[in-house]
C-alpha atoms as a PDB file:
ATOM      1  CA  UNK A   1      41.679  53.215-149.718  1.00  0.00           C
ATOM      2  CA  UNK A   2      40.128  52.808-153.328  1.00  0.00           C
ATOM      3  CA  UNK A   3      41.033  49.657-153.279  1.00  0.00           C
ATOM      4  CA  UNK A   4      39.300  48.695-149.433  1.00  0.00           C
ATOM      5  CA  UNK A   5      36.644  50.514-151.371  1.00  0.00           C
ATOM      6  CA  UNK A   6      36.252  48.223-154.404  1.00  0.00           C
ATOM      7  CA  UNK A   7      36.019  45.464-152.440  1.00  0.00           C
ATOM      8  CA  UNK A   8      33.577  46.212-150.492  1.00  0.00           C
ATOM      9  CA  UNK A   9      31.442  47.245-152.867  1.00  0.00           C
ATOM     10  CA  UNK A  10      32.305  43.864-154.477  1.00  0.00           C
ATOM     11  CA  UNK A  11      31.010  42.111-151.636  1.00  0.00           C
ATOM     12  CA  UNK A  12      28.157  43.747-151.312  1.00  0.00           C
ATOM     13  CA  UNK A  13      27.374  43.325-154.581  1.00  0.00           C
ATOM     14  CA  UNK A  14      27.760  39.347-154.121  1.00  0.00           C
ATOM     15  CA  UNK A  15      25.747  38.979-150.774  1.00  0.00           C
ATOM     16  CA  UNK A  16      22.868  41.539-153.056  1.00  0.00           C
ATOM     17  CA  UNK A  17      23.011  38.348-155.740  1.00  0.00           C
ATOM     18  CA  UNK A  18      23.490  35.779-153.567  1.00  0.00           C
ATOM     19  CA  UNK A  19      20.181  36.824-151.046  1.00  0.00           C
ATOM     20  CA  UNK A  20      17.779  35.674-153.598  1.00  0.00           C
ATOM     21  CA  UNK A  21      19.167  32.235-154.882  1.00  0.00           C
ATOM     22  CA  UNK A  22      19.675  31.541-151.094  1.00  0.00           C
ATOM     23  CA  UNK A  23      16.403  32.160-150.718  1.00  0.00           C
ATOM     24  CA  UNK A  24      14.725  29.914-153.247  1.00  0.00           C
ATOM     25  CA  UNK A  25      16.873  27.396-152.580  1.00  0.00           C
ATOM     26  CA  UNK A  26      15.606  27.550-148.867  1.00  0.00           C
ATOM     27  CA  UNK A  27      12.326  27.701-150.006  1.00  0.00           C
ATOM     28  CA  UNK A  28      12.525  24.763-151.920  1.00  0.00           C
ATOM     29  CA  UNK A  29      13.925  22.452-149.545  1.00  0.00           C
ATOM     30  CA  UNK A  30      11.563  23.446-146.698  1.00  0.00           C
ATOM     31  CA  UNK A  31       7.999  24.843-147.889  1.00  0.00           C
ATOM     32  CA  UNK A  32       6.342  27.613-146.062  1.00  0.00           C
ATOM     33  CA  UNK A  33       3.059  26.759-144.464  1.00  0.00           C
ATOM     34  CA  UNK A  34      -0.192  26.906-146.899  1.00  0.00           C
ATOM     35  CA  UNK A  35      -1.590  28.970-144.111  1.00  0.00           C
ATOM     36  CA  UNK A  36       1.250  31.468-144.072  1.00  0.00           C
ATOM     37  CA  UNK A  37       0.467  34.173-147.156  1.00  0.00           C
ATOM     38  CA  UNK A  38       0.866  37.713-147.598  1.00  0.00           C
ATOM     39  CA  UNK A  39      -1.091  40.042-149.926  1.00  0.00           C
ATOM     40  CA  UNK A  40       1.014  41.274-152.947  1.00  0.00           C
ATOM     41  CA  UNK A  41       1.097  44.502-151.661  1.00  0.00           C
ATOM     42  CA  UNK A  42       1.883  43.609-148.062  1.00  0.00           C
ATOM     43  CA  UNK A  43       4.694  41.512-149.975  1.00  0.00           C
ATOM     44  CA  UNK A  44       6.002  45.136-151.815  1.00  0.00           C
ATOM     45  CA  UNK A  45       5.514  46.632-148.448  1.00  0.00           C
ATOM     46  CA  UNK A  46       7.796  44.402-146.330  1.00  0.00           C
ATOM     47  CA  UNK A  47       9.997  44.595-149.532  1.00  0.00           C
ATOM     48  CA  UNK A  48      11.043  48.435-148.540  1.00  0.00           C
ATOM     49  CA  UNK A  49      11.530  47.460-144.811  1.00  0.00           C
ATOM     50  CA  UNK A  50      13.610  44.488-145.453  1.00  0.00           C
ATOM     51  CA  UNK A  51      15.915  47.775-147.314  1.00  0.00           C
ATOM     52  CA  UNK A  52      16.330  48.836-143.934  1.00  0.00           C
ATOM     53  CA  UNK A  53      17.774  46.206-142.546  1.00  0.00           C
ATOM     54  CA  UNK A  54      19.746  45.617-145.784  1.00  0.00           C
ATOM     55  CA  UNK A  55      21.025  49.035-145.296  1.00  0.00           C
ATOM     56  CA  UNK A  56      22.190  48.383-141.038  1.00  0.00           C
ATOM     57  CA  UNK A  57      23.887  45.071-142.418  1.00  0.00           C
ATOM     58  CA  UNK A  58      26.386  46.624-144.450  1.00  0.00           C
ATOM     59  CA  UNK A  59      26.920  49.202-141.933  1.00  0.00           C
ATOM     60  CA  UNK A  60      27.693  46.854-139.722  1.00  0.00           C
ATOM     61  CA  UNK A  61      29.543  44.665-141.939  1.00  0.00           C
ATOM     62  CA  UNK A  62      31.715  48.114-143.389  1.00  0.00           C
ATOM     63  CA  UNK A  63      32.855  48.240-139.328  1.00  0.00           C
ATOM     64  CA  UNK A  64      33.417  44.239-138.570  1.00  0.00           C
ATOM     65  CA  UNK A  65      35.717  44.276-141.614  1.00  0.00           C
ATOM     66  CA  UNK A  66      37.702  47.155-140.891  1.00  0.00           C
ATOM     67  CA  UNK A  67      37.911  45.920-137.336  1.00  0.00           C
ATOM     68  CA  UNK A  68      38.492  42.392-138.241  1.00  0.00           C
ATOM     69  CA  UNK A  69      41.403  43.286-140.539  1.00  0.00           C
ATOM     70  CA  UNK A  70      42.787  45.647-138.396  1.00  0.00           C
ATOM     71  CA  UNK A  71      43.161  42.653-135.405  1.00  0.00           C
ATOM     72  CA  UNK A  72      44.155  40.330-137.555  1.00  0.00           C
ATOM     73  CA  UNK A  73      47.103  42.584-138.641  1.00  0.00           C
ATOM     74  CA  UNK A  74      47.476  43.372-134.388  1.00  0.00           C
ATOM     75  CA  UNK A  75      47.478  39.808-133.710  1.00  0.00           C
ATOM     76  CA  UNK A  76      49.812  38.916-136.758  1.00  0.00           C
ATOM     77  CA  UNK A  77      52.663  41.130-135.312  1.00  0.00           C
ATOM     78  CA  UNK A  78      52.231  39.950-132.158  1.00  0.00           C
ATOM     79  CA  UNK A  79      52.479  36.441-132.749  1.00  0.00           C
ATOM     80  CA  UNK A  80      55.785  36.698-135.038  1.00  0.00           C
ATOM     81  CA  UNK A  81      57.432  39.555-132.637  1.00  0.00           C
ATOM     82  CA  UNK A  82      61.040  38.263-131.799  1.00  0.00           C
ATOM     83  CA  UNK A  83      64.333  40.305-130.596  1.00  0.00           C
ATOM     84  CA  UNK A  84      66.036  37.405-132.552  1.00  0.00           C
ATOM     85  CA  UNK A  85      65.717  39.438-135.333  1.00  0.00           C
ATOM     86  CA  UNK A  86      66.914  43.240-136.624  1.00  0.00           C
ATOM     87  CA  UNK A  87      63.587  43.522-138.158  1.00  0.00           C
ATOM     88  CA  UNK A  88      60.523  41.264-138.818  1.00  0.00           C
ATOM     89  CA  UNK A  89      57.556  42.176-141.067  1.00  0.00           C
ATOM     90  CA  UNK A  90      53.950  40.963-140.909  1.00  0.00           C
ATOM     91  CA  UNK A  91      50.951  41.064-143.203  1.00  0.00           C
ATOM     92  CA  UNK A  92      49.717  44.700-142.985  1.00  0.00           C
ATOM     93  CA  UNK A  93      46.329  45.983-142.542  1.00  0.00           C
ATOM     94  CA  UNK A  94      45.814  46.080-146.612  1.00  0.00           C
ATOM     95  CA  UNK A  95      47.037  42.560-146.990  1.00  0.00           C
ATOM     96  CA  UNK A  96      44.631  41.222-144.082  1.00  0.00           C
ATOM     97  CA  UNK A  97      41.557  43.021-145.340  1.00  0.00           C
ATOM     98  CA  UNK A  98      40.443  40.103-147.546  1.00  0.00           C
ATOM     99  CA  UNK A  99      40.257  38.106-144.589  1.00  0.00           C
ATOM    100  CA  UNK A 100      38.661  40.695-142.476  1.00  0.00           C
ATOM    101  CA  UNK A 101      36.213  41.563-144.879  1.00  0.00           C
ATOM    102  CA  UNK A 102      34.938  37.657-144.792  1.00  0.00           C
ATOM    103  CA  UNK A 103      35.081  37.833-141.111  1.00  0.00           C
ATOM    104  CA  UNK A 104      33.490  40.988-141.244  1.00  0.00           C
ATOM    105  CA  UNK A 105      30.282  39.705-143.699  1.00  0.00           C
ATOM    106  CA  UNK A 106      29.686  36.908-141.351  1.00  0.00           C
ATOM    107  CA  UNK A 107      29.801  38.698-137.812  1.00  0.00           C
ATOM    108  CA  UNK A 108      27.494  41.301-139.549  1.00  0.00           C
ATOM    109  CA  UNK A 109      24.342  38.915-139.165  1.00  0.00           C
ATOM    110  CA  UNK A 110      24.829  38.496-135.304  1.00  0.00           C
ATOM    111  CA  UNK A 111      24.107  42.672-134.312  1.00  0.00           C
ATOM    112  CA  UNK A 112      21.784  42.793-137.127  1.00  0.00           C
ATOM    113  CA  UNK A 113      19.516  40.355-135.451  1.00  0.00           C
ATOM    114  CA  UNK A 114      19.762  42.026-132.067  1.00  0.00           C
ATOM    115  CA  UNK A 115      18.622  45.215-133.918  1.00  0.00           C
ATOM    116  CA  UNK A 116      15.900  43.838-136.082  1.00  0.00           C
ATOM    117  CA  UNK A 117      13.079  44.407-133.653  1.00  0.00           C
ATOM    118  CA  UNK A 118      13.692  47.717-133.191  1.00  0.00           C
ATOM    119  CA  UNK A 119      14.396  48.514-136.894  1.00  0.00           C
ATOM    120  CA  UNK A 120      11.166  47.216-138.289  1.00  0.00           C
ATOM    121  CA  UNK A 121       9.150  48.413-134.743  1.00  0.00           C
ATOM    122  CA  UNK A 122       5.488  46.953-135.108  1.00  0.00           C
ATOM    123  CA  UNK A 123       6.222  45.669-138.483  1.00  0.00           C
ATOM    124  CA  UNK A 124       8.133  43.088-136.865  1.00  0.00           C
ATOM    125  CA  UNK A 125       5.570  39.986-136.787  1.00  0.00           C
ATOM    126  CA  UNK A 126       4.789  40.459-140.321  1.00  0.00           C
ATOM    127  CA  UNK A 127       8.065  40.609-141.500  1.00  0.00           C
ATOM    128  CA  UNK A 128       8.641  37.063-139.424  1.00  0.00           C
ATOM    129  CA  UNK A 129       5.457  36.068-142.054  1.00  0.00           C
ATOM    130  CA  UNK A 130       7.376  37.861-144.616  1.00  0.00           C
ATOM    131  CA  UNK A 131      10.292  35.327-144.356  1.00  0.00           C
ATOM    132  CA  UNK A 132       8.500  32.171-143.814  1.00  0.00           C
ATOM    133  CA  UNK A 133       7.025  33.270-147.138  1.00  0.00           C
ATOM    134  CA  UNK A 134      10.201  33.753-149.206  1.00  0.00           C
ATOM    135  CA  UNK A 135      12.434  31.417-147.151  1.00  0.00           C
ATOM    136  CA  UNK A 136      10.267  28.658-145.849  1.00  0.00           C
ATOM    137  CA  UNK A 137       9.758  27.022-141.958  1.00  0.00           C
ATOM    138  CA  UNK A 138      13.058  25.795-141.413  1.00  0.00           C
ATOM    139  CA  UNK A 139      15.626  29.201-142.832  1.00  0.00           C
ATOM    140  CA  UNK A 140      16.303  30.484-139.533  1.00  0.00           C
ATOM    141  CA  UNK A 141      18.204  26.958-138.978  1.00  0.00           C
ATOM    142  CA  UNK A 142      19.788  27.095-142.132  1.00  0.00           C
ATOM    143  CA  UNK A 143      21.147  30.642-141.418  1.00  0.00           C
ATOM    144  CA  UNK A 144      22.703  29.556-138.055  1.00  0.00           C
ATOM    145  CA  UNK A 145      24.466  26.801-139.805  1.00  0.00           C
ATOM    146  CA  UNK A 146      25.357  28.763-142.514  1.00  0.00           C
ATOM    147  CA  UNK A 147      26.482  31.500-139.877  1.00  0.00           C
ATOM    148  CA  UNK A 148      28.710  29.165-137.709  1.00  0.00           C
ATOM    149  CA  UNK A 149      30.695  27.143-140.992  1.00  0.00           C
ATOM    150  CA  UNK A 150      31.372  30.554-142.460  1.00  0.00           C
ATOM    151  CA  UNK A 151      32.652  31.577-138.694  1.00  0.00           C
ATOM    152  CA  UNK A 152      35.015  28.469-138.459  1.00  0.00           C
ATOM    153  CA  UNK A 153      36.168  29.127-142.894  1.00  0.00           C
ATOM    154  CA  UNK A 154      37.256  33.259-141.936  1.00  0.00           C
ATOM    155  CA  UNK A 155      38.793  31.987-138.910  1.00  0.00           C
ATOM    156  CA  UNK A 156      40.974  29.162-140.868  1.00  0.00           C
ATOM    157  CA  UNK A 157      41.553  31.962-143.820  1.00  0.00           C
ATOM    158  CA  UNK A 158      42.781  34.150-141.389  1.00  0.00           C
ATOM    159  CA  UNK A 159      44.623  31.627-139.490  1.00  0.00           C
ATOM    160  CA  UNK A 160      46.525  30.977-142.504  1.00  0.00           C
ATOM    161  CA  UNK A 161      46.894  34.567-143.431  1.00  0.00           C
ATOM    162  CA  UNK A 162      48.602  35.255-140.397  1.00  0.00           C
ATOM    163  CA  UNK A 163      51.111  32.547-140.970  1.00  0.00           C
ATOM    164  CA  UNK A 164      52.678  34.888-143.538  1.00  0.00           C
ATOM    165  CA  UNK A 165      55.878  36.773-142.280  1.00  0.00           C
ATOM    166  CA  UNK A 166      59.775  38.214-142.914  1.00  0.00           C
ATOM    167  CA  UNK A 167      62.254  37.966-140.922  1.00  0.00           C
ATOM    168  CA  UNK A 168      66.010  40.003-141.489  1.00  0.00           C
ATOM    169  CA  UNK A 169      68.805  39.297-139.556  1.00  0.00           C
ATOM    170  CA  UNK A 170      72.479  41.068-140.666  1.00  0.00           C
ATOM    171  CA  UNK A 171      73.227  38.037-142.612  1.00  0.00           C
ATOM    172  CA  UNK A 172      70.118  36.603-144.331  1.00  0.00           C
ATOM    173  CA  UNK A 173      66.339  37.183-144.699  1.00  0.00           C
ATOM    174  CA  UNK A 174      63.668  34.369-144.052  1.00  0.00           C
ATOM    175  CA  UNK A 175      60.749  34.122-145.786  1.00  0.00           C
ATOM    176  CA  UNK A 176      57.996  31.953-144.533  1.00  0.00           C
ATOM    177  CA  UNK A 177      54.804  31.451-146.078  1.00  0.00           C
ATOM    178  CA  UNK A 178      50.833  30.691-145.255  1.00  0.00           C
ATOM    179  CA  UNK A 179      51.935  26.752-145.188  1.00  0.00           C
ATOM    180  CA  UNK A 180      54.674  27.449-143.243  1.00  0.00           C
ATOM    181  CA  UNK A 181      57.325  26.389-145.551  1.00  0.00           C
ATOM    182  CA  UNK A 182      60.586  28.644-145.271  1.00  0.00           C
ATOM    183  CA  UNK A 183      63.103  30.114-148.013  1.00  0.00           C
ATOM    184  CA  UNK A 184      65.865  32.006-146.867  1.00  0.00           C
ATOM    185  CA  UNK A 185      68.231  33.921-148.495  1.00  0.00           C
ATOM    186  CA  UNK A 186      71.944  35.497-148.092  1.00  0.00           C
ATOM    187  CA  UNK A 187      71.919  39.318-148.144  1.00  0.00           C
ATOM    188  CA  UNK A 188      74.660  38.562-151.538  1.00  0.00           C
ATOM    189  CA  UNK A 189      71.599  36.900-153.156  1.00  0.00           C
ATOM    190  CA  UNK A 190      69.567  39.910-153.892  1.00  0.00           C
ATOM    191  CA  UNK A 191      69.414  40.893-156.958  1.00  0.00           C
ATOM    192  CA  UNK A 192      67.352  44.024-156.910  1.00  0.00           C
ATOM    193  CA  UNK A 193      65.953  46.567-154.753  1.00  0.00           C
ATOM    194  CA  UNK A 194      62.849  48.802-156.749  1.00  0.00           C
ATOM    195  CA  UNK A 195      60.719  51.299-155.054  1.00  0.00           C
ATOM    196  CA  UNK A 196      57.215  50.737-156.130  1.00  0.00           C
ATOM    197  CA  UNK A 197      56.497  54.847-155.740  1.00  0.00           C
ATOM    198  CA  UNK A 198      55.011  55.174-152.334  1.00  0.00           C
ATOM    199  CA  UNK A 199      56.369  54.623-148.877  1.00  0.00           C
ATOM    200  CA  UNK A 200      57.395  51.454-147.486  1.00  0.00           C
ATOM    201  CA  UNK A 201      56.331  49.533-151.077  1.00  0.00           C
ATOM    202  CA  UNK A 202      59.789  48.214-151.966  1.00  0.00           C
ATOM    203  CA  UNK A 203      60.226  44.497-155.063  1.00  0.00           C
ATOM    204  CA  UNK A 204      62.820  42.762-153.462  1.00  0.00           C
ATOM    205  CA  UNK A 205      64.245  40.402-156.587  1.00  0.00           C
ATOM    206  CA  UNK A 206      66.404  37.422-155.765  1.00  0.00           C
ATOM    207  CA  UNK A 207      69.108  35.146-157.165  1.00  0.00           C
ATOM    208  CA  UNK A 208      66.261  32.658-158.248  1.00  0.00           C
ATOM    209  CA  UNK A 209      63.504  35.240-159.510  1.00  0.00           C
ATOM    210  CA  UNK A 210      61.502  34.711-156.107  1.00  0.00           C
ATOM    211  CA  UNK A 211      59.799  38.189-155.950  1.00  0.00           C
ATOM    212  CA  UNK A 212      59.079  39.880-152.028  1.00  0.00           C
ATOM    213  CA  UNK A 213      57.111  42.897-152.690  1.00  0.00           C
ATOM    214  CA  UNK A 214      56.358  44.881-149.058  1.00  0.00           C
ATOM    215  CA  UNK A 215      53.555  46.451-150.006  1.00  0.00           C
ATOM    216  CA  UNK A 216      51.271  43.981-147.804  1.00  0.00           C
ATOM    217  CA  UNK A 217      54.231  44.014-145.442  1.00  0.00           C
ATOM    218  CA  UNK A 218      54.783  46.139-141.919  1.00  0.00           C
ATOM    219  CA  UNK A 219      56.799  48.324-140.562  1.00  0.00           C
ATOM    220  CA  UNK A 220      59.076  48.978-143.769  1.00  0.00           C
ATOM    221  CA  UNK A 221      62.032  50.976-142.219  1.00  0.00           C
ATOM    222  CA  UNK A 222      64.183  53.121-144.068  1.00  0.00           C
ATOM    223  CA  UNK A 223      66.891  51.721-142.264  1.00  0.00           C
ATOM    224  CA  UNK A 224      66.119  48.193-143.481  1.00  0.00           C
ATOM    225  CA  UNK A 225      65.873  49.153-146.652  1.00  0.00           C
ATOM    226  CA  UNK A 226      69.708  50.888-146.760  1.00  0.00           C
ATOM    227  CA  UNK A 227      70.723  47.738-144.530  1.00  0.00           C
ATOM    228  CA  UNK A 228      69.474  45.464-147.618  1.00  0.00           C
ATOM    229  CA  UNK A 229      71.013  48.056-150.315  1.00  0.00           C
ATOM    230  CA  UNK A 230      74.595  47.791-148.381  1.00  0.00           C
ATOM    231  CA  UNK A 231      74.776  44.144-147.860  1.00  0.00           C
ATOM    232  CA  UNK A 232      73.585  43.185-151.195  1.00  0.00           C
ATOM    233  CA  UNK A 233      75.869  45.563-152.971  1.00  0.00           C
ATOM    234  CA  UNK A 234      72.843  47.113-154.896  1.00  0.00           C
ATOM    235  CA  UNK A 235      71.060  50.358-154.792  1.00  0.00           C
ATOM    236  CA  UNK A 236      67.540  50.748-154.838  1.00  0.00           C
ATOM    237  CA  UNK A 237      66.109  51.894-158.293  1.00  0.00           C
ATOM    238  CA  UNK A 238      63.523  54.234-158.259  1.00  0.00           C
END
C-alpha cells in the first residue's frame, strides 16, 4: 500500500512540474491573441479555480489507476490461463500498477473535461480566456494529440507487461518474459527456495543465478511452494 502510495504521489508530483513547462512551451509555439488578456488579478483569480480542477484530476486519476492496474492484472490471468499446467502465475495487481498508473494519468483528462463546466460554473468562459492566455490558440489540439500518443504508449507498456508469466508443470517451470523469450528449468535445478517474510513472496534461485522472486506474481499456493521444495530436494529458508 505505501508503496501504491509513493507512487502516486510521485506522479503527481511530475504532472505538478511538468503543467508549467508544457505550458510555455505551448505558448511559445502558438501565441495567444493580442486581444485575449486578463487583469493580474483576474489571472490570481482563475489561478485558485484552475486548483479545483487540479484537485478532480487526481481524483480521478487515483481511481483510473487503481482500476487500470487492477484489469490489467484480470486480463493478464486470463490470457495465460491453461489446464496444461499444475499452476501458472501472472503479474499481480502490485506488479501492474506502474502500468496502470500511466494508463490511469492519461484517461484522467477525458472525465475531467466532461466535468469542467460544471466545476468552474459561470467562471467557465473566463477560464477558456484563462488558457488561451497561458497556453496559446492552438493547446486544446496539442492536448488531444498529446492525449491519444500517451493512450497508444500505456497500452503498448501494458501490452508488454502482460506478456510476463510462470508456468509449473511436475517436471519443470517456464519462465517467459515481456519479449516473449522463454527459460525453463528442471525442478533438480533449483537451488534455493527463501521466503521474503510475507505471504506468497517466495526468491526462487537457480542453477545459473537467474533469480524468480513472486512477489509481483499470483496466486502463490502453499502447495506450489512444498511441490517446488520436494522436487528440488531443498527446503525453503526462512
Amino acid at each position: 500500500m505505501l508503496e501504491i502510495l509513493k507512487s502516486l504521489l510521485i506522479a503527481f508530483f511530475a504532472v505538478a512540474v511538468l503543467l508549467p513547462v508544457v505550458r510555455y512551451a505551448l505558448r511559445r509555439l502558438s501565441p495567444a491573441p493580442p486581444a485575449v488578456a486578463l487583469t493580474a488579478e483576474e489571472q490570481k483569480y482563475m489561478q485558485k479555480q484552475e486548483l479545483k480542477l487540479m484537485i478532480a484530476y487526481f481524483v480521478f486519476a487515483c481511481m483510473l489507476s487503481v482500476f487500470s492496474a487492477g484489469v490489467l492484472a484480470m486480463v493478464s490471468s486470463i490470457l495465460h490461463a491453461s489446464k496444461s499446467y499444475m499452476h501458472v502465475l501472472t503479474p499481480n495487481f502490485r506488479a501492474m500498477f506502474a502500468p496502470g498508473l500511466l494508463m490511469g494519468l492519461t484517461l484522467a483528462a477525458l472525465p475531467l473535461r466532461l466535468v469542467q463546466r460544471s466545476l468552474l460554473g459561470h467562471d467557465y468562459d473566463m477560464y477558456k480566456t484563462y488558457t488561451a492566455q497561458v497556453e496559446g490558440q492552438n493547446s486544446n489540439r496539442v492536448y488531444n494529440i498529446l492525449i491519444v500518443l500517451m493512450l497508444v504508449l500505456s497500452a503498448a507498456i501494458g501490452w508488454y507487461a502482460m506478456r510476463w508469466h510462470v508456468a509449473i508443470s511436475e517436471e519443470k517451470i517456464e519462465i517467459t518474459n515481456l519479449l516473449l523469450q522463454q527459460r525453463a528449468y528442471e525442478m533438480q535445478e533449483i537451488e534455493s527456495i527463501h521466503f521474503l517474510g510475507a505471504e506468497g513472496e517466495y526468491l526462487i534461485t537457480f542453477s545459473d543465478n537467474t533469480n524468480l522472486n513472486t512477489t509481483y506474481l499470483k496466486p502463490v499456493q502453499l502447495e506450489m511452494i512444498a511441490l517446488l521444495a520436494e522436487r528440488s530436494g531443498h527446503r525453503v529458508i526462512r
